[in-house]
PDB file of N, CA and C in Angstrom:
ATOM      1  N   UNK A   1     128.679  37.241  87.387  1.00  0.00           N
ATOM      2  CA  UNK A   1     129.779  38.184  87.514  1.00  0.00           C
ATOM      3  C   UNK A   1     130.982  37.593  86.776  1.00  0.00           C
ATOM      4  N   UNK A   2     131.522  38.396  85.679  1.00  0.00           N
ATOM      5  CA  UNK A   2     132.903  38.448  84.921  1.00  0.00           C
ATOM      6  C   UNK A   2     134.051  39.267  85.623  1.00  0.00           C
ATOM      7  N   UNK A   3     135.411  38.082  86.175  1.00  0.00           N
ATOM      8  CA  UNK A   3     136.742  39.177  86.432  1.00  0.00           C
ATOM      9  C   UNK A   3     137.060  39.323  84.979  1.00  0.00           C
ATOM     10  N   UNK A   4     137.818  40.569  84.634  1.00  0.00           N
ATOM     11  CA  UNK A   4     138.088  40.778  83.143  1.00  0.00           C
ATOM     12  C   UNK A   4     139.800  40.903  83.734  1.00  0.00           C
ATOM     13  N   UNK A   5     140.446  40.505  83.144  1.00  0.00           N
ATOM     14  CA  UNK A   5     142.325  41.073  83.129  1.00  0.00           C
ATOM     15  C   UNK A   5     142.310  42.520  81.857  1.00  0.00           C
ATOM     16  N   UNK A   6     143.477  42.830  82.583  1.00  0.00           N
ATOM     17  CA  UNK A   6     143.506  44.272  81.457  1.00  0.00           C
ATOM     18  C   UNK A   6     143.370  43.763  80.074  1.00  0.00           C
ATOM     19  N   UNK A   7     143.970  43.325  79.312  1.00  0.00           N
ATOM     20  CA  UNK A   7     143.983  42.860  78.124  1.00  0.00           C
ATOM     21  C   UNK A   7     142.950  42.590  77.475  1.00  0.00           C
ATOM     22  N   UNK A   8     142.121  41.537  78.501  1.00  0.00           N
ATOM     23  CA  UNK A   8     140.807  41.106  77.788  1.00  0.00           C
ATOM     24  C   UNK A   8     139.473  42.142  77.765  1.00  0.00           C
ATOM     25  N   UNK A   9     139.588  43.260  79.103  1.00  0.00           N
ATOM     26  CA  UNK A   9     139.069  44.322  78.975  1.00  0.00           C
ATOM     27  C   UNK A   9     139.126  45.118  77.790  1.00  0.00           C
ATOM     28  N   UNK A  10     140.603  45.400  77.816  1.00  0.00           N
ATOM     29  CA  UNK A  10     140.983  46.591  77.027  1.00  0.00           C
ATOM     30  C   UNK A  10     140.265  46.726  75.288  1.00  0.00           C
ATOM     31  N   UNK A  11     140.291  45.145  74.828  1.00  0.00           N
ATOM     32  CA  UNK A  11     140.423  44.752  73.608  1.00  0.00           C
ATOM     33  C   UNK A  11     138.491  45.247  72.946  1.00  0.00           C
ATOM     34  N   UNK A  12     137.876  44.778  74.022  1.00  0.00           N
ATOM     35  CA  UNK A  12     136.344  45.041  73.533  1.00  0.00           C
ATOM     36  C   UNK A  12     136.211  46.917  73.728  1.00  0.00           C
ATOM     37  N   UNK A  13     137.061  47.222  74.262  1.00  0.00           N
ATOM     38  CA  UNK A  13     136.780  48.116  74.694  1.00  0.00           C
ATOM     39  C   UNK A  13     136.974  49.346  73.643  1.00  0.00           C
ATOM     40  N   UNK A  14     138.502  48.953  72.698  1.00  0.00           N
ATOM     41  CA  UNK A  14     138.846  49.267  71.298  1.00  0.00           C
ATOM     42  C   UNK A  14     138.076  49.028  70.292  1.00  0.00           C
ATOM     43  N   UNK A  15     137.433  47.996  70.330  1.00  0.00           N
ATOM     44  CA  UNK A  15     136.370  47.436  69.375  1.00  0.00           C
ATOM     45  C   UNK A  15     135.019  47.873  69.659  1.00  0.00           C
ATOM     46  N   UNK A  16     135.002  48.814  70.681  1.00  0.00           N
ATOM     47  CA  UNK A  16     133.418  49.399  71.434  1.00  0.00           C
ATOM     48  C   UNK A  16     132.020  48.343  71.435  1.00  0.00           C
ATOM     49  N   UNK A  17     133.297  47.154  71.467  1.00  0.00           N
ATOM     50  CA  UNK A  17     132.099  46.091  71.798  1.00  0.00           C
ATOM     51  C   UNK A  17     131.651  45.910  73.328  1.00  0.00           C
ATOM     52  N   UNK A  18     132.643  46.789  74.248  1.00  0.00           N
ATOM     53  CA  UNK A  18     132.088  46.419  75.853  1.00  0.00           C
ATOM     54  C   UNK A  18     131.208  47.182  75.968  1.00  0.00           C
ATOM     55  N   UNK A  19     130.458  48.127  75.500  1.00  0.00           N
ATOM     56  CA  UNK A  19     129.361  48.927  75.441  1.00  0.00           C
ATOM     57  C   UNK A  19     128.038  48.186  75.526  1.00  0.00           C
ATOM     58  N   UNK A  20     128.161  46.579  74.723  1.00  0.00           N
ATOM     59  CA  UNK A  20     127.387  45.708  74.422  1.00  0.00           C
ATOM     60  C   UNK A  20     127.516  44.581  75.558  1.00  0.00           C
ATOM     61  N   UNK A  21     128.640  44.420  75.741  1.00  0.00           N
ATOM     62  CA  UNK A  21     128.797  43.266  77.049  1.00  0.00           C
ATOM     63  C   UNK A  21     128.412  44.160  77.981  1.00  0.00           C
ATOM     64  N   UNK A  22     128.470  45.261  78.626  1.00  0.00           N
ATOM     65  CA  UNK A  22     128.024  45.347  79.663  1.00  0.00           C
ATOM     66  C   UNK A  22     126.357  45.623  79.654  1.00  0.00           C
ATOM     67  N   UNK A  23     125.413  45.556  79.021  1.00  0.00           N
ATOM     68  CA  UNK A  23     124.165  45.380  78.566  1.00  0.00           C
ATOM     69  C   UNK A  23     123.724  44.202  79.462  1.00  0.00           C
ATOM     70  N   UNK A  24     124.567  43.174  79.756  1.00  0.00           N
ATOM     71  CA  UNK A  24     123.765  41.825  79.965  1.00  0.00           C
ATOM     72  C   UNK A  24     124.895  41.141  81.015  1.00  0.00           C
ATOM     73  N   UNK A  25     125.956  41.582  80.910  1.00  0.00           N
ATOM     74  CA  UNK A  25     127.186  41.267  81.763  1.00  0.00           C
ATOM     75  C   UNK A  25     127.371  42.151  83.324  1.00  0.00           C
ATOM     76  N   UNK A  26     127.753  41.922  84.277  1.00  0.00           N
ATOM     77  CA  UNK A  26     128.487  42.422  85.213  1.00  0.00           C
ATOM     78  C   UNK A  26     129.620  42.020  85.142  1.00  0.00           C
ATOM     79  N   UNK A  27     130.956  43.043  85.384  1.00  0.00           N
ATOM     80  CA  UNK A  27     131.977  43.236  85.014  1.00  0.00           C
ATOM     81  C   UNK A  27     132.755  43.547  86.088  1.00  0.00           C
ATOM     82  N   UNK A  28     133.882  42.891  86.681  1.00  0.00           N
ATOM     83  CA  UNK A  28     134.463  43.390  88.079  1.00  0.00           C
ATOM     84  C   UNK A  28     136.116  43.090  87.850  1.00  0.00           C
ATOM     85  N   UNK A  29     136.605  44.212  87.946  1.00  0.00           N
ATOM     86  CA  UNK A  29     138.109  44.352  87.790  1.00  0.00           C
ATOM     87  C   UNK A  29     138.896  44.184  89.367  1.00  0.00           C
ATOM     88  N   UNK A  30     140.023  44.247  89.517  1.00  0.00           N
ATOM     89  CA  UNK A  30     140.862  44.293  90.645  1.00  0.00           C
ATOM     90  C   UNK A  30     141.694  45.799  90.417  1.00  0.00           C
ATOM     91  N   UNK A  31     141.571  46.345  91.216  1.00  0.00           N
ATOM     92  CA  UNK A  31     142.475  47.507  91.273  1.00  0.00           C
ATOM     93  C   UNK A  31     143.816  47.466  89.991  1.00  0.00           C
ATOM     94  N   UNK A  32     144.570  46.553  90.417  1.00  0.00           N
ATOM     95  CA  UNK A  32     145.821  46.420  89.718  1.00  0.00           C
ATOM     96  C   UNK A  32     144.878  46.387  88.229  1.00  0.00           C
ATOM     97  N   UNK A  33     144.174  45.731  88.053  1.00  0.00           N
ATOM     98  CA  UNK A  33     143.932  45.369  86.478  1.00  0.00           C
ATOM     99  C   UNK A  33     142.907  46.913  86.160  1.00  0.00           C
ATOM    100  N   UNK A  34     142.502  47.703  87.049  1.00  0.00           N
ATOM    101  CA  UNK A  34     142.184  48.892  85.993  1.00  0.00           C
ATOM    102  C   UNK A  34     143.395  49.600  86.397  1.00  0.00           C
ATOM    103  N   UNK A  35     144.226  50.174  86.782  1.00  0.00           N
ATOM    104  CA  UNK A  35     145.486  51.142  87.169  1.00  0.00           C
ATOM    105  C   UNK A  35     146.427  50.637  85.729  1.00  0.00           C
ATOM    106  N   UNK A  36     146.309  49.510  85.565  1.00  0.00           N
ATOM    107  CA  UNK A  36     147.147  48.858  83.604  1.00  0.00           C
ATOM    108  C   UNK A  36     145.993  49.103  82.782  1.00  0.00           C
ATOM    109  N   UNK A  37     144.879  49.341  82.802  1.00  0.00           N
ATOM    110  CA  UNK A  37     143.730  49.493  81.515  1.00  0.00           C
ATOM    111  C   UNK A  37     143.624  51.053  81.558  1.00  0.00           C
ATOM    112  N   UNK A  38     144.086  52.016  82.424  1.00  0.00           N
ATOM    113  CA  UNK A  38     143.830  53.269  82.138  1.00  0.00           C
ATOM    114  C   UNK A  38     144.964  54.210  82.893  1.00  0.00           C
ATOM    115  N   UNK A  39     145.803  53.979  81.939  1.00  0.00           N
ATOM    116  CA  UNK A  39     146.807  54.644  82.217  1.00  0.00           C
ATOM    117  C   UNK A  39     147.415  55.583  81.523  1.00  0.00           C
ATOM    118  N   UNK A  40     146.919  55.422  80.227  1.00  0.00           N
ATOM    119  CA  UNK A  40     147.197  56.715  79.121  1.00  0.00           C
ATOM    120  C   UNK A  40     145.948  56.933  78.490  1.00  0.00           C
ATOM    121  N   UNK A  41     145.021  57.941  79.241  1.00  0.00           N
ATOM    122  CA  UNK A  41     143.561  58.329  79.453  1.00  0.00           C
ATOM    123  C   UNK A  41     143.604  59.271  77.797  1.00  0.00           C
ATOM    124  N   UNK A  42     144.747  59.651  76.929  1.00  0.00           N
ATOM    125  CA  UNK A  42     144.387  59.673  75.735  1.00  0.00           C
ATOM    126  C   UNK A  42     143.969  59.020  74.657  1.00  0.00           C
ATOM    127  N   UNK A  43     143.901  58.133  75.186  1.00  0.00           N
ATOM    128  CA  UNK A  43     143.450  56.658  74.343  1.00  0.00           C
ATOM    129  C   UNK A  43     142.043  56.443  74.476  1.00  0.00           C
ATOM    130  N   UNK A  44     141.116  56.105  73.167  1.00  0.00           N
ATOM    131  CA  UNK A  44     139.432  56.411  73.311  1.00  0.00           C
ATOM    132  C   UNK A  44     139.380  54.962  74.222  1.00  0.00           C
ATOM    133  N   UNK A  45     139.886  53.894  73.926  1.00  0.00           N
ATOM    134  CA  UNK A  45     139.040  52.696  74.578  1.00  0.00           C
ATOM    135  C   UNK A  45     139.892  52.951  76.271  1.00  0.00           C
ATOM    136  N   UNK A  46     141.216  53.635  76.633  1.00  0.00           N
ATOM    137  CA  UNK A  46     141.069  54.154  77.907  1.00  0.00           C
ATOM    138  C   UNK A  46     140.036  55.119  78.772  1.00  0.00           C
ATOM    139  N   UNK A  47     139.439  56.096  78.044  1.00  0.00           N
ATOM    140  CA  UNK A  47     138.693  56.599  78.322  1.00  0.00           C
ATOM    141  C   UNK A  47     137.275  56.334  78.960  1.00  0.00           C
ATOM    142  N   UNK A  48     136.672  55.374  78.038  1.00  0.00           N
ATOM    143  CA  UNK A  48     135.626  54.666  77.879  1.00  0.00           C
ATOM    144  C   UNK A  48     135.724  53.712  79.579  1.00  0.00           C
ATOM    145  N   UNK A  49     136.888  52.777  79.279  1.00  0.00           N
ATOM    146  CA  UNK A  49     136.936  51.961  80.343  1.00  0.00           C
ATOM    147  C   UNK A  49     136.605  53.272  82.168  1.00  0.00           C
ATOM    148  N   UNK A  50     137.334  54.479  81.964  1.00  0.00           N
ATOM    149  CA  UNK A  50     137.028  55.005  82.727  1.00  0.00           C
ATOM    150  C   UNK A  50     136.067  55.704  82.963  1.00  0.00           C
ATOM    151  N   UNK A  51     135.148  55.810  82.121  1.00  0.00           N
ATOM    152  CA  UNK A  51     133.704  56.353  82.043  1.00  0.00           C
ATOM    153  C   UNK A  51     133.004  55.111  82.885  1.00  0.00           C
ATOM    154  N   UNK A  52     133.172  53.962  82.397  1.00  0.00           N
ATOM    155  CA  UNK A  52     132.076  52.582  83.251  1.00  0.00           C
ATOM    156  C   UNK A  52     132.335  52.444  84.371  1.00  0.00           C
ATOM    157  N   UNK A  53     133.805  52.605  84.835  1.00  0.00           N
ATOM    158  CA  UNK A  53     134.077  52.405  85.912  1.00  0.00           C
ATOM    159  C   UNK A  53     133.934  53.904  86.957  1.00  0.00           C
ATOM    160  N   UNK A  54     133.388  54.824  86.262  1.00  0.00           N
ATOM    161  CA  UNK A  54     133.131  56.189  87.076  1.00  0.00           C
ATOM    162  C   UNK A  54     131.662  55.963  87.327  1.00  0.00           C
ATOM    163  N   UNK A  55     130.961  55.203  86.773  1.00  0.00           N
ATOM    164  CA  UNK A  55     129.337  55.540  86.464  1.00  0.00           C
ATOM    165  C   UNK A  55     129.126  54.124  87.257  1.00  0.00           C
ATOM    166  N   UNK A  56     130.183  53.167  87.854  1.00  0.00           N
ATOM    167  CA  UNK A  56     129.670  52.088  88.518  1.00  0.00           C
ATOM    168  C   UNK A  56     129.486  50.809  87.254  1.00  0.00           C
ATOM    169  N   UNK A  57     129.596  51.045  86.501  1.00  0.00           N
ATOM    170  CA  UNK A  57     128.950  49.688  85.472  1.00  0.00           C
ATOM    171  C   UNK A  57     130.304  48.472  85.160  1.00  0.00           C
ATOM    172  N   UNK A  58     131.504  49.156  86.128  1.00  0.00           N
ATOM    173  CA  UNK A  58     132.476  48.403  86.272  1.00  0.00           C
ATOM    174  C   UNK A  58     132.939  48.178  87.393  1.00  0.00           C
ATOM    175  N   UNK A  59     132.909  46.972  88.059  1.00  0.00           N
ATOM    176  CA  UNK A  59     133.440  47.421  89.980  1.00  0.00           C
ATOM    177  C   UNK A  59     134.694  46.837  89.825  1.00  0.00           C
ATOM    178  N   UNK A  60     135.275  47.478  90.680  1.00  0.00           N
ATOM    179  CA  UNK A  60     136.502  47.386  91.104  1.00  0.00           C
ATOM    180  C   UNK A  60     136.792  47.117  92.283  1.00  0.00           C
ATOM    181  N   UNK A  61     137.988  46.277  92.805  1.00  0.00           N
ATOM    182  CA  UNK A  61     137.487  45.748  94.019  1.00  0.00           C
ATOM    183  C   UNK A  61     139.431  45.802  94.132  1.00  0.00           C
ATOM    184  N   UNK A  62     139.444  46.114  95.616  1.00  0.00           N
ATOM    185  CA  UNK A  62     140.925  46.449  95.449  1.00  0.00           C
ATOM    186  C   UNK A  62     141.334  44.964  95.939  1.00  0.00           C
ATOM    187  N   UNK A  63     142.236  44.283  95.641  1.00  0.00           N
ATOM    188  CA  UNK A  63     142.573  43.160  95.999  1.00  0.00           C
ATOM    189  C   UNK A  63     144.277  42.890  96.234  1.00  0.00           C
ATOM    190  N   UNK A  64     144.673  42.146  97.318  1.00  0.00           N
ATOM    191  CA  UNK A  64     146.466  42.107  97.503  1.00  0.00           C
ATOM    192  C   UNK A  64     146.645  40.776  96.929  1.00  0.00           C
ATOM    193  N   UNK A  65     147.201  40.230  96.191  1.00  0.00           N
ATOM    194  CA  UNK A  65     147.419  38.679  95.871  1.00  0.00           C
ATOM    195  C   UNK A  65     148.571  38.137  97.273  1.00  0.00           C
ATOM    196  N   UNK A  66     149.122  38.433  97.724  1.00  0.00           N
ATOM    197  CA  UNK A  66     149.477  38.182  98.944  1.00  0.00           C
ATOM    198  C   UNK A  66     150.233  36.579  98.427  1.00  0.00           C
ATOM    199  N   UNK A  67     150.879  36.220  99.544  1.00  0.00           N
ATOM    200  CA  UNK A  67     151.600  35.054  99.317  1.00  0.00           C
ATOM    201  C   UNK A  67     151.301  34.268  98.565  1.00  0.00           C
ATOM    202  N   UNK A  68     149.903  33.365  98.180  1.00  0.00           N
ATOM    203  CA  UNK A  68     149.782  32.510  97.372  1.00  0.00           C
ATOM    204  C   UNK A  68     149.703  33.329  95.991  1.00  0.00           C
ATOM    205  N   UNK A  69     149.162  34.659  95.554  1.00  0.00           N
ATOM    206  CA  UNK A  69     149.517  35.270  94.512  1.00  0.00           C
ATOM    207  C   UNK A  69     151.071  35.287  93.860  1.00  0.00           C
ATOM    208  N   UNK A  70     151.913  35.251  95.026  1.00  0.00           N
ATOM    209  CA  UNK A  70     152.960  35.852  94.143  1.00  0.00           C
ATOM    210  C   UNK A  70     153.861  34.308  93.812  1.00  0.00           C
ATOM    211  N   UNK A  71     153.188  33.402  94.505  1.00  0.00           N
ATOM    212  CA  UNK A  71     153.729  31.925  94.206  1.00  0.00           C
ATOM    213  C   UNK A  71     153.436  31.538  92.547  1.00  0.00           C
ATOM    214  N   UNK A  72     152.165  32.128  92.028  1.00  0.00           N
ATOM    215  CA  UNK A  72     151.160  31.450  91.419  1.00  0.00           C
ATOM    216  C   UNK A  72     152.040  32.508  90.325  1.00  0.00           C
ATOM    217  N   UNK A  73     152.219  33.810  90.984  1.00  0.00           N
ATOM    218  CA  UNK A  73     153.014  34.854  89.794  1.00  0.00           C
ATOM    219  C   UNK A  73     154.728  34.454  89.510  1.00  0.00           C
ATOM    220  N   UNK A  74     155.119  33.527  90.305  1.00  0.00           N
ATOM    221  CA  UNK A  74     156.425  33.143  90.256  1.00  0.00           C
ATOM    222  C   UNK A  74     156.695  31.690  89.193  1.00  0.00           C
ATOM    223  N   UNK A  75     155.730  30.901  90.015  1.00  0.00           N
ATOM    224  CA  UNK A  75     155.402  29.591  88.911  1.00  0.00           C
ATOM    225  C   UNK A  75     155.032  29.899  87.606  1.00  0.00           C
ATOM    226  N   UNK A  76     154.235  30.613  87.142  1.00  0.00           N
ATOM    227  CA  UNK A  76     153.599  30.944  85.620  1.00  0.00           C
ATOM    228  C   UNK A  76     153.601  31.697  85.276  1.00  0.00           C
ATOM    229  N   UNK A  77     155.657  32.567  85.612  1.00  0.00           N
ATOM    230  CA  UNK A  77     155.483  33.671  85.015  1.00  0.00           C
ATOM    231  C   UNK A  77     154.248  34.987  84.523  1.00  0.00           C
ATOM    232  N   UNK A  78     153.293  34.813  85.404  1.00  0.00           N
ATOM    233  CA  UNK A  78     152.312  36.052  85.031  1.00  0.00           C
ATOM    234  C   UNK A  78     152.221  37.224  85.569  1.00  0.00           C
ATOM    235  N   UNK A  79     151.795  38.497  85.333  1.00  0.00           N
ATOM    236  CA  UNK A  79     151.889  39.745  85.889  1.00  0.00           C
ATOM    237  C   UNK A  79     151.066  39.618  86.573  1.00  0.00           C
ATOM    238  N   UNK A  80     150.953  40.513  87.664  1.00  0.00           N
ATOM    239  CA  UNK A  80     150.175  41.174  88.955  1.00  0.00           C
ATOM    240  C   UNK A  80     148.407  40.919  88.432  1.00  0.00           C
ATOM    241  N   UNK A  81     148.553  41.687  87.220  1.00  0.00           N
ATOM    242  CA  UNK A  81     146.887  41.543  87.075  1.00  0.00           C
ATOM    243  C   UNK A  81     146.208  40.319  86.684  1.00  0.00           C
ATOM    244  N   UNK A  82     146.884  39.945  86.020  1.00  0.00           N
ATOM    245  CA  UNK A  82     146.498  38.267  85.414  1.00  0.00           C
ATOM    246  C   UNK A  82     146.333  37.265  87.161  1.00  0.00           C
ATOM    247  N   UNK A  83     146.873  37.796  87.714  1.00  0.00           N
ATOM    248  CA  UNK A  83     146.961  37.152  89.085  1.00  0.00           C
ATOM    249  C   UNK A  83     145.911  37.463  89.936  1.00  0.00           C
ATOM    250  N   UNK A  84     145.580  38.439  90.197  1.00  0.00           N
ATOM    251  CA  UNK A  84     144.861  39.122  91.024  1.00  0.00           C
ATOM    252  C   UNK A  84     143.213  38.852  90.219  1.00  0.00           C
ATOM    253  N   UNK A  85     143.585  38.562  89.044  1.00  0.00           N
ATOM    254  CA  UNK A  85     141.745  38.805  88.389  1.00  0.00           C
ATOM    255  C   UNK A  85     142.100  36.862  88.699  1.00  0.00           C
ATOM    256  N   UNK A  86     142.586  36.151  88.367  1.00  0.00           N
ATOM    257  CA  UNK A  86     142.482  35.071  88.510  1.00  0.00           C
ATOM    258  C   UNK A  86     142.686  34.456  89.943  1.00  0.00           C
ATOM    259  N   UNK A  87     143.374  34.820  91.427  1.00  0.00           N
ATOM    260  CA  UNK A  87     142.088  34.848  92.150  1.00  0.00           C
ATOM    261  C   UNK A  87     141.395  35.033  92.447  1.00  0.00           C
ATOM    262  N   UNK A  88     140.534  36.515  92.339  1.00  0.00           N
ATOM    263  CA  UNK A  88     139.339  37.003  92.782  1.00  0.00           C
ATOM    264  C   UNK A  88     138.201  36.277  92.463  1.00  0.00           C
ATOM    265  N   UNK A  89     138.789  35.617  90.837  1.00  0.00           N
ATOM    266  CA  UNK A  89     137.296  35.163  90.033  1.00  0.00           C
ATOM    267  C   UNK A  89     137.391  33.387  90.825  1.00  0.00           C
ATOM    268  N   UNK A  90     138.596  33.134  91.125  1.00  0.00           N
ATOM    269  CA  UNK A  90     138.260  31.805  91.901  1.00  0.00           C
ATOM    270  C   UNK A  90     137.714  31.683  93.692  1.00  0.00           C
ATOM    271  N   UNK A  91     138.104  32.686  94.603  1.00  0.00           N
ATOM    272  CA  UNK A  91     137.713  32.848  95.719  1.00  0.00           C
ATOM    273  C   UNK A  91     136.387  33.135  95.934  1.00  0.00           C
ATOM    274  N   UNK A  92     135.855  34.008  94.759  1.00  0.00           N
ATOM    275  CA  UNK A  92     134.675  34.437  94.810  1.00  0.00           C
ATOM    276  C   UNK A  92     133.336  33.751  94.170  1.00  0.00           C
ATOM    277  N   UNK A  93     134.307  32.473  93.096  1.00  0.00           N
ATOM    278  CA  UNK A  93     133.479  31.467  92.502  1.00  0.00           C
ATOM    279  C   UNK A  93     132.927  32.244  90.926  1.00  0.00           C
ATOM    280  N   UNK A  94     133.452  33.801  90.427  1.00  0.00           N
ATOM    281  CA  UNK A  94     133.055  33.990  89.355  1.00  0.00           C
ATOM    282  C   UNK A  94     133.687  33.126  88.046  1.00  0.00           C
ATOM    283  N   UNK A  95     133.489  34.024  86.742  1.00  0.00           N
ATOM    284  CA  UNK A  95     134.002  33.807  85.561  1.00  0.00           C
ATOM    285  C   UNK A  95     135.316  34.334  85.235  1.00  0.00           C
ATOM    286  N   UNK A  96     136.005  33.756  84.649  1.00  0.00           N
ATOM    287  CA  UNK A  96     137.201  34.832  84.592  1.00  0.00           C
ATOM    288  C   UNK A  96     137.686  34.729  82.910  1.00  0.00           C
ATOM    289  N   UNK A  97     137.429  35.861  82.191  1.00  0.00           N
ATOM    290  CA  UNK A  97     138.102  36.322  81.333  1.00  0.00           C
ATOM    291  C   UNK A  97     139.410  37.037  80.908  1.00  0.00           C
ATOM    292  N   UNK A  98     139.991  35.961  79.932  1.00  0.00           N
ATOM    293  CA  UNK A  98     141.514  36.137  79.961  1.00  0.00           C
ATOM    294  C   UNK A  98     141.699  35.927  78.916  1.00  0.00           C
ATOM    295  N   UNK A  99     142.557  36.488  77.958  1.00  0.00           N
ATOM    296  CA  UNK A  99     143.418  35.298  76.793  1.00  0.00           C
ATOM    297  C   UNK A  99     144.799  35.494  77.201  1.00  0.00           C
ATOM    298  N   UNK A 100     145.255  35.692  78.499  1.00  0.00           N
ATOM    299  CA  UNK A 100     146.976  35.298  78.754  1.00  0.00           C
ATOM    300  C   UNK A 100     147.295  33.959  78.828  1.00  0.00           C
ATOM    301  N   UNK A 101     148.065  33.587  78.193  1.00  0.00           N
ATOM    302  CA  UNK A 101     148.215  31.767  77.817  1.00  0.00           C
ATOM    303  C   UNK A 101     148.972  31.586  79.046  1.00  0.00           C
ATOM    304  N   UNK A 102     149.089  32.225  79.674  1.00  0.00           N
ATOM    305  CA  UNK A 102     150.326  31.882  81.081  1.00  0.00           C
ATOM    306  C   UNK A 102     149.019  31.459  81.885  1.00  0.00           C
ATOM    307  N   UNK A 103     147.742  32.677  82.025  1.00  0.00           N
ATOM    308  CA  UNK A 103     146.604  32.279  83.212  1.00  0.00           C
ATOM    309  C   UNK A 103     145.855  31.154  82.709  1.00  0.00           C
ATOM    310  N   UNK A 104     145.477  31.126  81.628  1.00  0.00           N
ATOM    311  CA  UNK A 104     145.152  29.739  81.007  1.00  0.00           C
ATOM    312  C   UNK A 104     145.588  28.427  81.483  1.00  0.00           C
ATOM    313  N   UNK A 105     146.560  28.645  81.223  1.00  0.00           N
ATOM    314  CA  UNK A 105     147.240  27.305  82.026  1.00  0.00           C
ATOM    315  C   UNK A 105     147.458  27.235  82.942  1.00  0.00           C
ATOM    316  N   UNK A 106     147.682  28.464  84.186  1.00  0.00           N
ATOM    317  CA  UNK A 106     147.205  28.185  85.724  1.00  0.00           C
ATOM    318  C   UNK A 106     145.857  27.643  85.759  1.00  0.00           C
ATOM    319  N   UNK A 107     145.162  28.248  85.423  1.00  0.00           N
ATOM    320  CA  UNK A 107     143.622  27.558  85.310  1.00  0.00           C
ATOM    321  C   UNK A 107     143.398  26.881  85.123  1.00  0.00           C
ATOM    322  N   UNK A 108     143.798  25.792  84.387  1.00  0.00           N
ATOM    323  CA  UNK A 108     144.127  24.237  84.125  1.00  0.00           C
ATOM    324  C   UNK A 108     144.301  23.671  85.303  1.00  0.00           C
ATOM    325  N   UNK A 109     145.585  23.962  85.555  1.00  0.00           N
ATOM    326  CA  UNK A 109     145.803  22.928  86.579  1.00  0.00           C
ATOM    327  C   UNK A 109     145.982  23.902  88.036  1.00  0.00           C
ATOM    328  N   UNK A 110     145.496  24.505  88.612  1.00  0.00           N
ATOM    329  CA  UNK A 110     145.031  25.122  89.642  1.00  0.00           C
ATOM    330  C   UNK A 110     143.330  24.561  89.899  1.00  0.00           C
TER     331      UNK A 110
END
Protein backbone atom coordinates (compact mmCIF):
# COMPACT_ATOMS: atom_id res chain seq x y z
CA UNK A 1 0.00 0.00 0.00
CA UNK A 2 1.10 3.66 -1.39
CA UNK A 3 -0.17 7.08 0.68
CA UNK A 4 0.05 9.43 -2.42
CA UNK A 5 -0.10 13.53 -1.33
CA UNK A 6 -2.06 15.59 -3.84
CA UNK A 7 0.79 16.64 -5.87
CA UNK A 8 2.41 13.40 -6.28
CA UNK A 9 -1.03 11.97 -7.25
CA UNK A 10 -2.03 14.64 -9.36
CA UNK A 11 1.22 14.64 -11.57
CA UNK A 12 0.89 10.81 -12.96
CA UNK A 13 -2.35 11.44 -13.25
CA UNK A 14 -1.67 14.44 -16.02
CA UNK A 15 0.80 12.24 -17.54
CA UNK A 16 -1.99 9.24 -17.56
CA UNK A 17 0.70 7.35 -16.14
CA UNK A 18 -1.54 6.40 -12.88
CA UNK A 19 -3.61 4.30 -15.16
CA UNK A 20 -0.35 2.14 -15.13
CA UNK A 21 0.56 2.45 -11.40
CA UNK A 22 -2.54 1.41 -10.37
CA UNK A 23 -2.14 -2.01 -12.44
CA UNK A 24 0.29 -3.31 -9.77
CA UNK A 25 0.00 -0.57 -7.00
CA UNK A 26 -2.64 0.02 -4.24
CA UNK A 27 -3.17 3.53 -3.75
CA UNK A 28 -4.71 5.19 -0.52
CA UNK A 29 -5.32 8.90 -0.13
CA UNK A 30 -6.57 10.82 3.11
CA UNK A 31 -9.65 12.73 2.65
CA UNK A 32 -7.86 16.13 2.81
CA UNK A 33 -5.43 14.95 0.01
CA UNK A 34 -8.33 13.97 -2.51
CA UNK A 35 -10.78 17.21 -1.57
CA UNK A 36 -7.02 19.29 -3.05
CA UNK A 37 -6.66 16.64 -6.10
CA UNK A 38 -10.27 17.20 -7.26
CA UNK A 39 -11.43 20.25 -6.95
CA UNK A 40 -11.75 21.72 -10.38
CA UNK A 41 -13.41 18.42 -11.89
CA UNK A 42 -12.78 20.34 -15.39
CA UNK A 43 -9.49 19.29 -15.47
CA UNK A 44 -8.88 15.67 -17.40
CA UNK A 45 -6.25 14.38 -14.76
CA UNK A 46 -9.08 15.74 -12.03
CA UNK A 47 -11.48 13.76 -13.48
CA UNK A 48 -9.65 10.63 -13.88
CA UNK A 49 -8.43 10.84 -10.19
CA UNK A 50 -12.25 10.83 -9.54
CA UNK A 51 -13.18 8.04 -11.70
CA UNK A 52 -10.50 5.58 -9.45
CA UNK A 53 -11.58 6.81 -6.54
CA UNK A 54 -15.48 6.24 -7.56
CA UNK A 55 -14.71 2.66 -8.89
CA UNK A 56 -12.67 1.91 -5.50
CA UNK A 57 -9.12 1.58 -7.18
CA UNK A 58 -8.28 4.54 -4.89
CA UNK A 59 -9.18 4.40 -1.04
CA UNK A 60 -9.62 7.04 0.81
CA UNK A 61 -9.56 7.01 4.30
CA UNK A 62 -10.77 10.06 6.19
CA UNK A 63 -8.11 10.96 8.63
CA UNK A 64 -7.82 14.14 11.51
CA UNK A 65 -4.00 14.90 11.97
CA UNK A 66 -4.99 16.03 15.39
CA UNK A 67 -2.38 17.46 17.74
CA UNK A 68 0.74 15.79 16.73
CA UNK A 69 -0.31 16.68 12.99
CA UNK A 70 -0.55 20.16 13.42
CA UNK A 71 2.88 20.24 15.48
CA UNK A 72 4.57 18.39 12.60
CA UNK A 73 2.42 21.11 10.23
CA UNK A 74 3.78 23.98 12.39
CA UNK A 75 7.52 22.75 12.57
CA UNK A 76 7.87 22.06 8.66
CA UNK A 77 5.82 24.45 7.47
CA UNK A 78 3.64 21.80 5.47
CA UNK A 79 -0.01 21.79 4.39
CA UNK A 80 -2.79 19.63 5.82
CA UNK A 81 -2.29 17.01 3.11
CA UNK A 82 1.37 16.51 3.09
CA UNK A 83 0.59 15.87 6.82
CA UNK A 84 -2.12 13.71 6.94
CA UNK A 85 -0.66 11.33 3.96
CA UNK A 86 2.58 11.39 5.97
CA UNK A 87 1.01 10.09 9.02
CA UNK A 88 -1.25 7.66 7.77
CA UNK A 89 1.63 6.08 5.69
CA UNK A 90 3.70 6.00 9.07
CA UNK A 91 0.93 4.71 11.65
CA UNK A 92 -0.10 2.29 9.27
CA UNK A 93 3.58 1.22 8.33
CA UNK A 94 2.87 2.00 4.41
CA UNK A 95 4.88 3.80 1.58
CA UNK A 96 4.54 7.26 1.23
CA UNK A 97 4.82 9.17 -1.92
CA UNK A 98 5.73 12.73 -1.99
CA UNK A 99 8.04 15.19 -3.72
CA UNK A 100 7.19 18.11 -1.03
CA UNK A 101 10.77 18.95 0.15
CA UNK A 102 9.15 20.19 3.46
CA UNK A 103 7.68 16.17 3.98
CA UNK A 104 10.93 14.91 2.86
CA UNK A 105 12.62 16.26 5.43
CA UNK A 106 10.07 15.47 8.13
CA UNK A 107 10.73 12.04 7.02
CA UNK A 108 14.22 12.28 7.68
CA UNK A 109 14.23 13.07 10.83
CA UNK A 110 10.81 11.93 12.18
Amino acid sequence: MIVFDSSTLILPAKTEILTRVLEDTQIVITDTVKEESTRRQEFIDVKLITRFVNEGKIKVENYDIGKEGRKIKKDFNMETGEVSSLLLARRRGYILATDDKQAIKACKIL
